[in-house]
Protein backbone atom coordinates (compact mmCIF):
# COMPACT_ATOMS: atom_id res chain seq x y z
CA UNK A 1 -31.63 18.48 33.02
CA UNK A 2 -31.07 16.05 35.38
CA UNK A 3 -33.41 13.37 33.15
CA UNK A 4 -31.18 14.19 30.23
CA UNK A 5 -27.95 12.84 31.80
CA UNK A 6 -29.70 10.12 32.76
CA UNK A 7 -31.16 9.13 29.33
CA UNK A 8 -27.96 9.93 28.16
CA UNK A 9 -26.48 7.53 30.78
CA UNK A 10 -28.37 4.70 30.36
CA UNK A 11 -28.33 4.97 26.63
CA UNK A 12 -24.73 5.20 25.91
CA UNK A 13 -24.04 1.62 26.60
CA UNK A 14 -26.44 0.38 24.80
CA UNK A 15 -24.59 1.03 21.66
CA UNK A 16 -21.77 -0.61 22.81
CA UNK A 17 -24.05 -3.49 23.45
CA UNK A 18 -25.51 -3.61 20.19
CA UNK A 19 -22.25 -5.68 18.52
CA UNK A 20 -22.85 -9.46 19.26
CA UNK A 21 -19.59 -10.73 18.68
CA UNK A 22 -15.89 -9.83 17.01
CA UNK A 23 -16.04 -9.43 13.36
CA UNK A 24 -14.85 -12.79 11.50
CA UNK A 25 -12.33 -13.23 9.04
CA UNK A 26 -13.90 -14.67 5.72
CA UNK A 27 -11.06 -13.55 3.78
CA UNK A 28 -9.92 -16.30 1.25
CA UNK A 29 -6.59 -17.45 0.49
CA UNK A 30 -6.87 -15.01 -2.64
CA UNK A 31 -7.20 -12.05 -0.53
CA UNK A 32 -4.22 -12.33 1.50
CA UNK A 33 -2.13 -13.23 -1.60
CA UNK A 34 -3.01 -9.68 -3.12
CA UNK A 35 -2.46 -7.98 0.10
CA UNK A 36 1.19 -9.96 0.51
CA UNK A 37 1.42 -8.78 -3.36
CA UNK A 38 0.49 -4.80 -2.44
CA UNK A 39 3.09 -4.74 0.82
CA UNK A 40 5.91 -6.51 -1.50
CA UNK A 41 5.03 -3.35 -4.11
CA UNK A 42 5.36 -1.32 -0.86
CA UNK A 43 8.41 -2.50 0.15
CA UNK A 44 10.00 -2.47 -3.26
CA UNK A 45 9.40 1.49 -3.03
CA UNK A 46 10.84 2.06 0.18
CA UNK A 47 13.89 0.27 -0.40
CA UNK A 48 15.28 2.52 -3.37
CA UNK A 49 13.43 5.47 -1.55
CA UNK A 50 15.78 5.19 1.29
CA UNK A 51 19.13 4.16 -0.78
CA UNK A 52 18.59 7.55 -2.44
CA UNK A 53 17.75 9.71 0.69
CA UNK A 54 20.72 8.19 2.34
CA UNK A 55 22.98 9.26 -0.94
CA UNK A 56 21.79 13.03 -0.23
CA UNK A 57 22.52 13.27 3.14
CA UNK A 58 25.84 12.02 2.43
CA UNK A 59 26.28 14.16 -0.08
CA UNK A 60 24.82 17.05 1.56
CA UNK A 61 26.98 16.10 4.68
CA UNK A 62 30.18 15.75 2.46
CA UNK A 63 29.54 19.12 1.01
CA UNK A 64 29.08 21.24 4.46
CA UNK A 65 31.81 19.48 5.65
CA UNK A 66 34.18 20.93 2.57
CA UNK A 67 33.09 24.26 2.59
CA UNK A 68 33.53 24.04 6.61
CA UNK A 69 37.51 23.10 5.97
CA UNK A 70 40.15 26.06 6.45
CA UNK A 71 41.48 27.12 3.24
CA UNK A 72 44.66 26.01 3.90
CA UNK A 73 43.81 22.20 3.40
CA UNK A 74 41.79 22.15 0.40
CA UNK A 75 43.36 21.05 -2.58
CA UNK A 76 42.22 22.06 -6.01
């Protein structure tokens, strides 16, 4: 048992040995146009996305807050 944990020991940082370096970036100019392309597709979705979620929680909020009112000061 006790020659397990140490095989186990010794080889565990070996793997973390094995990497010689950081990767490198070899990404082209081309590359990081289409990924600024992709995010500004991204962001064009969010934008409306959250425009309309905001509109229903108004609305939602406007709505609670009627039926909420005493009887007395609604007009219809």
């Amino acid at each position: 048992m006790r020659t397990l944990a140490t095989i186990m020991a010794t080889l565990a940082p070996a793997t973390a040995m094995a990497a010689n370096g950081i990767g490198e970036d070899t990404s082209g100019i081309f590359v990081w146009v289409f990924l600024g392309f992709c995010a500004l597709i991204v962001v064009a979705q969010i934008v409306p996305a959250v425009l309309l979620m905001t509109g229903m929680v108004k609305g939602v909020v406007s709505v609670v807050k009627e039926e909420m009112a005493p009887a007395t000061t609604r007009i219809r």
